[in-house]
C-alpha atoms as a PDB file:
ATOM      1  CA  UNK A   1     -21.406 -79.830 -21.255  1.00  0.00           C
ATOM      2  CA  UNK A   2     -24.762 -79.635 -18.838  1.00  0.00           C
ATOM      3  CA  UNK A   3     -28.104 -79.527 -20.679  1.00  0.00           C
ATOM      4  CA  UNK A   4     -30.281 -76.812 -20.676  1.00  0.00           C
ATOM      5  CA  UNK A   5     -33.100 -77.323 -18.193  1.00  0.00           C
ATOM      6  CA  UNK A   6     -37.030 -75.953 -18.503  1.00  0.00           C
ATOM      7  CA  UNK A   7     -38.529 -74.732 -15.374  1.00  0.00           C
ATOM      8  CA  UNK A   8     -40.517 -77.985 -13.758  1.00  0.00           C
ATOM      9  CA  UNK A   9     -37.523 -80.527 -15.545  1.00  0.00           C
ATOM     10  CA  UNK A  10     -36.744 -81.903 -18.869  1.00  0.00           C
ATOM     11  CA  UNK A  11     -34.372 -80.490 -21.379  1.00  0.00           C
ATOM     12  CA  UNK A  12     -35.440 -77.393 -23.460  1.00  0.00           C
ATOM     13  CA  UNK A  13     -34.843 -79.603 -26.962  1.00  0.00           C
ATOM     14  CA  UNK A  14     -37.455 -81.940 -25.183  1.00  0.00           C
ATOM     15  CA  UNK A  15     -39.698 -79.577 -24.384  1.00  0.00           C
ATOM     16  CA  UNK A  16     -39.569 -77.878 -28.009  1.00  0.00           C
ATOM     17  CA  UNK A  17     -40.071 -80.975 -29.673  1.00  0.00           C
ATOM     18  CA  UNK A  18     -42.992 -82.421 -27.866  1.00  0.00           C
ATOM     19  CA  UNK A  19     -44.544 -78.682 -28.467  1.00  0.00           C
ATOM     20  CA  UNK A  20     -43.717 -79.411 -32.339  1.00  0.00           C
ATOM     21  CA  UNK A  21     -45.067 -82.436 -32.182  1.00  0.00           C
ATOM     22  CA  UNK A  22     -48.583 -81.305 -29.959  1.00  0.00           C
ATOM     23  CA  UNK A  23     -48.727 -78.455 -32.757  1.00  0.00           C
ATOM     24  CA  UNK A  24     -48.451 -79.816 -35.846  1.00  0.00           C
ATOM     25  CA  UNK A  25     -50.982 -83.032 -34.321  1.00  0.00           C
ATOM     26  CA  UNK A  26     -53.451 -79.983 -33.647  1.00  0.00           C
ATOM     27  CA  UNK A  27     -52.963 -79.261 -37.186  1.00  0.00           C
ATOM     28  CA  UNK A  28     -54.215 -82.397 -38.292  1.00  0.00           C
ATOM     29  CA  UNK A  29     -57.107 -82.635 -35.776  1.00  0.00           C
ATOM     30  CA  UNK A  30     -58.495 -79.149 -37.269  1.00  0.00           C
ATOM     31  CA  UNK A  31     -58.165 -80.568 -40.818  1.00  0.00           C
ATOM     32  CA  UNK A  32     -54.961 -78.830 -41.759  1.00  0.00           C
ATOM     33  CA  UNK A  33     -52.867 -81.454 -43.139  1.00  0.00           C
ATOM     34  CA  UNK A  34     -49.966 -81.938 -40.115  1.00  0.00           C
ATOM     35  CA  UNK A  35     -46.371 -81.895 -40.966  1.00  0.00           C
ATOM     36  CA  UNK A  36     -46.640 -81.773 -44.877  1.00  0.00           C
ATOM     37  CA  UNK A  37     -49.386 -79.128 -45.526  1.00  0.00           C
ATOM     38  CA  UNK A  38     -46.721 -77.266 -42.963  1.00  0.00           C
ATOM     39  CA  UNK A  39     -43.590 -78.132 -45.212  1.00  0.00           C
ATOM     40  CA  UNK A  40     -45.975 -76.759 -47.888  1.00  0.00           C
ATOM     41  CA  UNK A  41     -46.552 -73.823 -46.733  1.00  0.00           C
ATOM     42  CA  UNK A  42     -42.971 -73.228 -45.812  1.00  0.00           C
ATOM     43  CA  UNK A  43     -42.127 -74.635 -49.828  1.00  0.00           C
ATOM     44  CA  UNK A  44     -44.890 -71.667 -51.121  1.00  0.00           C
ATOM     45  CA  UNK A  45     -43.016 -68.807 -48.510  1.00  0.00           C
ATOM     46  CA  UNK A  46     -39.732 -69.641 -49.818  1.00  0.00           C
ATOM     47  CA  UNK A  47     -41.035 -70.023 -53.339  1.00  0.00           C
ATOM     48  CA  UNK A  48     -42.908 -66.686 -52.711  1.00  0.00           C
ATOM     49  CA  UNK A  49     -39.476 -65.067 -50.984  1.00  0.00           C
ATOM     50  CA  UNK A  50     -37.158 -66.383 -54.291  1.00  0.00           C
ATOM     51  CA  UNK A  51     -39.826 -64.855 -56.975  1.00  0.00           C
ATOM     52  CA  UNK A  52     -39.607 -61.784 -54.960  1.00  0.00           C
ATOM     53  CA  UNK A  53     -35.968 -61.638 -55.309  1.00  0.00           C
ATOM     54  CA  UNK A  54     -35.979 -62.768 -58.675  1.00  0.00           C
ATOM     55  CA  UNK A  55     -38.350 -59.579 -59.394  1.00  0.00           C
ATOM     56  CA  UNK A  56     -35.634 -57.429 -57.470  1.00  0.00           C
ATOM     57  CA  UNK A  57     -33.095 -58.852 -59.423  1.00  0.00           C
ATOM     58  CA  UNK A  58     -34.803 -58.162 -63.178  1.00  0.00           C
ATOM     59  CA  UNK A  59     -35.225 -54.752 -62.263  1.00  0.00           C
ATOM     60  CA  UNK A  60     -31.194 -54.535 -61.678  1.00  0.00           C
ATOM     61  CA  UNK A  61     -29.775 -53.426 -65.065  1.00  0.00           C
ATOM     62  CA  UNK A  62     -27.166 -56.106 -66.376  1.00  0.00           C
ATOM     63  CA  UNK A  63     -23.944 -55.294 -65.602  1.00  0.00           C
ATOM     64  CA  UNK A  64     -22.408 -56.210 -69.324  1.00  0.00           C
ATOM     65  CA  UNK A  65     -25.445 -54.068 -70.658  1.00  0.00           C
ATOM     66  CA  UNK A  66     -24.166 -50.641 -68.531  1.00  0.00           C
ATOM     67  CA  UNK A  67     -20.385 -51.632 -70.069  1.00  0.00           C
ATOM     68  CA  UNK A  68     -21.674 -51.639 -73.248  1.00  0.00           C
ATOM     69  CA  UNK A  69     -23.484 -48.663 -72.703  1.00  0.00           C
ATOM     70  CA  UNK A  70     -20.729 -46.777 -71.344  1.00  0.00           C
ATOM     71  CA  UNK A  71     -18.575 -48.557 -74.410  1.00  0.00           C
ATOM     72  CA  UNK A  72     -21.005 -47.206 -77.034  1.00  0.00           C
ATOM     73  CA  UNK A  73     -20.833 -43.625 -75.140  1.00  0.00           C
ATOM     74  CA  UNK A  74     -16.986 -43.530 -75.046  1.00  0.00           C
ATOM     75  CA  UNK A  75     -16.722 -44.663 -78.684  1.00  0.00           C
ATOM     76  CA  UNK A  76     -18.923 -42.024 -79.707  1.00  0.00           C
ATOM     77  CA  UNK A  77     -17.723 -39.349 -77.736  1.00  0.00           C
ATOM     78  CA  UNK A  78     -13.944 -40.382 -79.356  1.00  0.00           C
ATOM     79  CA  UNK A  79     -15.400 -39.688 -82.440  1.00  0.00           C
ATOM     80  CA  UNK A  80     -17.197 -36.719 -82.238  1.00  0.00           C
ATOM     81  CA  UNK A  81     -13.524 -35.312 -80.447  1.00  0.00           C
ATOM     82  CA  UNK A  82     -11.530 -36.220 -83.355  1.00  0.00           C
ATOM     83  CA  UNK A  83     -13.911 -34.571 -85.771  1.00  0.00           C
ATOM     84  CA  UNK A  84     -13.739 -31.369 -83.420  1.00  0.00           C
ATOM     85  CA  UNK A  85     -10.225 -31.308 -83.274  1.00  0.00           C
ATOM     86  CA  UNK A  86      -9.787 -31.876 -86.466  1.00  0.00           C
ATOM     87  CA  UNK A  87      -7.344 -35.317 -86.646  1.00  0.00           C
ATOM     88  CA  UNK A  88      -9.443 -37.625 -88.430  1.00  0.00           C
ATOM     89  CA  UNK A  89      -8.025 -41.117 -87.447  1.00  0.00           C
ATOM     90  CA  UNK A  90      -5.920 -40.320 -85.007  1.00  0.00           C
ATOM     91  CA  UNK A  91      -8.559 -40.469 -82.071  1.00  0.00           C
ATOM     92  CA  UNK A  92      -7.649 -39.330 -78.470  1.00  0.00           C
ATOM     93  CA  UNK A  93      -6.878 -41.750 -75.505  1.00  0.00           C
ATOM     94  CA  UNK A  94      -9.354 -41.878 -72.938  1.00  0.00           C
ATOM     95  CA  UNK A  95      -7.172 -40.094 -69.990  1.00  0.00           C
ATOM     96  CA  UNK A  96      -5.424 -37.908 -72.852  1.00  0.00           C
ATOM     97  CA  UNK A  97      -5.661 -34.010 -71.861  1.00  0.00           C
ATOM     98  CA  UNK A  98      -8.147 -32.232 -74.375  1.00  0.00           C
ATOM     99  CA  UNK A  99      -7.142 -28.835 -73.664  1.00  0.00           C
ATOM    100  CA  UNK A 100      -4.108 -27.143 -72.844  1.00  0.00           C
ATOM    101  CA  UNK A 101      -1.743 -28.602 -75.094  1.00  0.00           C
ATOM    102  CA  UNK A 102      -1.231 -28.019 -78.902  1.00  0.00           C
ATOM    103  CA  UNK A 103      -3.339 -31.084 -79.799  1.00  0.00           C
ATOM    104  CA  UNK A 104      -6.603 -30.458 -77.655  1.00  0.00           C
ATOM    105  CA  UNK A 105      -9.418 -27.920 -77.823  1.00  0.00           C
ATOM    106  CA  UNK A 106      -9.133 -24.257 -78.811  1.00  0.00           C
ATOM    107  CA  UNK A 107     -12.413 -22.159 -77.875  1.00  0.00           C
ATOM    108  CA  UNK A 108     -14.111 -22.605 -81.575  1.00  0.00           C
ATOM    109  CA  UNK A 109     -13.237 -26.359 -81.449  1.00  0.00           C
ATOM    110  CA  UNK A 110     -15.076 -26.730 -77.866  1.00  0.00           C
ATOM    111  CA  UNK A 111     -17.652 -25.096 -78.945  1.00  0.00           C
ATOM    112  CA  UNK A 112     -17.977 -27.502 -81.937  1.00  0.00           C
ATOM    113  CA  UNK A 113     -16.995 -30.588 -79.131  1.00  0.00           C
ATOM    114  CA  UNK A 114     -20.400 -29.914 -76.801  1.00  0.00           C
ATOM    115  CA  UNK A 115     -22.560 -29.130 -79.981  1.00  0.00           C
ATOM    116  CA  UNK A 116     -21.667 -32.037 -81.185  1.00  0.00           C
ATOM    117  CA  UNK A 117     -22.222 -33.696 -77.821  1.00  0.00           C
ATOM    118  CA  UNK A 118     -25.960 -31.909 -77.550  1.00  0.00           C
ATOM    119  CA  UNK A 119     -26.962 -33.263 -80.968  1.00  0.00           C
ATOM    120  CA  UNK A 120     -25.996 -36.714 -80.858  1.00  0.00           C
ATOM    121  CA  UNK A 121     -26.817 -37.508 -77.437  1.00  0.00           C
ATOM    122  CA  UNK A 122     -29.989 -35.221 -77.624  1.00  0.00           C
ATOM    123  CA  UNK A 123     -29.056 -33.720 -73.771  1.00  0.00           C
ATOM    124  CA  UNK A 124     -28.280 -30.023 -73.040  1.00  0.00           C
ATOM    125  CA  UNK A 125     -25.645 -29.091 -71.772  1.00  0.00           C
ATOM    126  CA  UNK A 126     -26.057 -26.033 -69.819  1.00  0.00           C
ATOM    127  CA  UNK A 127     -23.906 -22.938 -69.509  1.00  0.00           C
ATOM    128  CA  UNK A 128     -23.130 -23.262 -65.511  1.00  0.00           C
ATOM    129  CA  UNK A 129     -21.941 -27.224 -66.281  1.00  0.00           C
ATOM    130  CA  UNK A 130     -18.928 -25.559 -68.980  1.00  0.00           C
ATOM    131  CA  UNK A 131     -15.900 -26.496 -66.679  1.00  0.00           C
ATOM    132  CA  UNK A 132     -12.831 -27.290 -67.655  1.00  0.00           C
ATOM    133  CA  UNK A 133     -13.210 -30.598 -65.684  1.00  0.00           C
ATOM    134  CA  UNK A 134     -15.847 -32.031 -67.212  1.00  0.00           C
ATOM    135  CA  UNK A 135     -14.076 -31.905 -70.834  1.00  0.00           C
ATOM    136  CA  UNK A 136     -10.242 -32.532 -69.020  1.00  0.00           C
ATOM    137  CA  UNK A 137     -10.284 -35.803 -71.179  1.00  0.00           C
ATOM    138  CA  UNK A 138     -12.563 -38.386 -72.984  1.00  0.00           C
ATOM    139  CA  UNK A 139     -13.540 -40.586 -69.872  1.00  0.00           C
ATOM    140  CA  UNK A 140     -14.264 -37.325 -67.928  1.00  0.00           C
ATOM    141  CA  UNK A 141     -16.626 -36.119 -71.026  1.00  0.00           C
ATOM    142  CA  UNK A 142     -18.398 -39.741 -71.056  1.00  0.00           C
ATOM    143  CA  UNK A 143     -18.873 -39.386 -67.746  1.00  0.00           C
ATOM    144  CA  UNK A 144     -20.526 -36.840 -67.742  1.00  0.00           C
ATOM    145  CA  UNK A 145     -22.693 -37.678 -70.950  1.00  0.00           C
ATOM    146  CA  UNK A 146     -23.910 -40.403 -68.977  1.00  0.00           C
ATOM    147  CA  UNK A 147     -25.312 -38.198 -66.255  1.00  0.00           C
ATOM    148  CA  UNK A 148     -27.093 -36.261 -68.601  1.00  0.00           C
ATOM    149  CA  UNK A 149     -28.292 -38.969 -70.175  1.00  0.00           C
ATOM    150  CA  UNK A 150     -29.305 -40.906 -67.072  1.00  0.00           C
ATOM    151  CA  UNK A 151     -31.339 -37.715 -66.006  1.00  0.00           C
ATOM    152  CA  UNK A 152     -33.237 -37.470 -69.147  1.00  0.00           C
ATOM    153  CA  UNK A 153     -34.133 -40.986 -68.781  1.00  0.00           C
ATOM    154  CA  UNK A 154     -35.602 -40.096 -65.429  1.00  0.00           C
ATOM    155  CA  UNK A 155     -37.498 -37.042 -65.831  1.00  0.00           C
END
């Protein structure tokens, strides 16, 4: 393998060490410290970089904190269901149809359902977001309760 050569002779590595070296002795003639006050400075700028990441990073919600959100939601939003729908303990699965069959929603129970929703969750839910797919089943309706809830956070 053939070295890398600088114009005027001597290898490139040679060349960028001996600058190095010129530098950081300039350094130390103008009463900045050389080599270490350099690895200092590079120790504060990394330092500096990892706080600024750490900052990033705190601002990031927890990732077991949104599953126990969305946890808390989907409990909630079983419950208020089963209330509407009139089966006491016997609570609807999460992908379970709530209309359309004999156990889901008529129109007085869904009305019931999203007052329900609007009281406990303190959100509105507006007339042009009544779709049948947004209250298909219980993750669909959490779902959606989250948005809501997410944009009343950030108003």
């Amino acid at each position: 393998m053939a070295k890398l050569r600088a114009p005027g002779g001597g290898s490139l590595a040679r060349i960028v060490k001996r600058n190095r070296v010129a530098g950081y002795m300039r350094q130390e003639s103008e009463g900045r410290g050389g080599r270490s006050d350099n690895l200092e400075n590079r120790h504060r700028m990394t330092e500096g970089m990892l706080r600024g990441r750490i900052d990033i990073l705190s601002k990031t919600p927890n990732v077991s904190q949104l599953d126990e959100r969305i946890q808390t939601v989907q409990d909630k939003v079983i419950e208020l269901a089963s209330i509407s729908l009139g089966r006491g303990s016997d609570a609807p699965g999460a992908d379970e149809p709530l209309y359309g069959t004999e156990a889901g929603f008529d129109s007085f129970s869904l009305l019931e359902f999203i007052l329900r929703l609007e009281d406990e969750f303190e959100i509105v839910i507006p007339d042009e977001d009544l779709e049948p797919d947004i209250f298909r089943s219980i993750n669909t309706v959490t779902a959606y309760v989250l948005r809501r809830i997410e944009e009343k956070e950030t108003q």
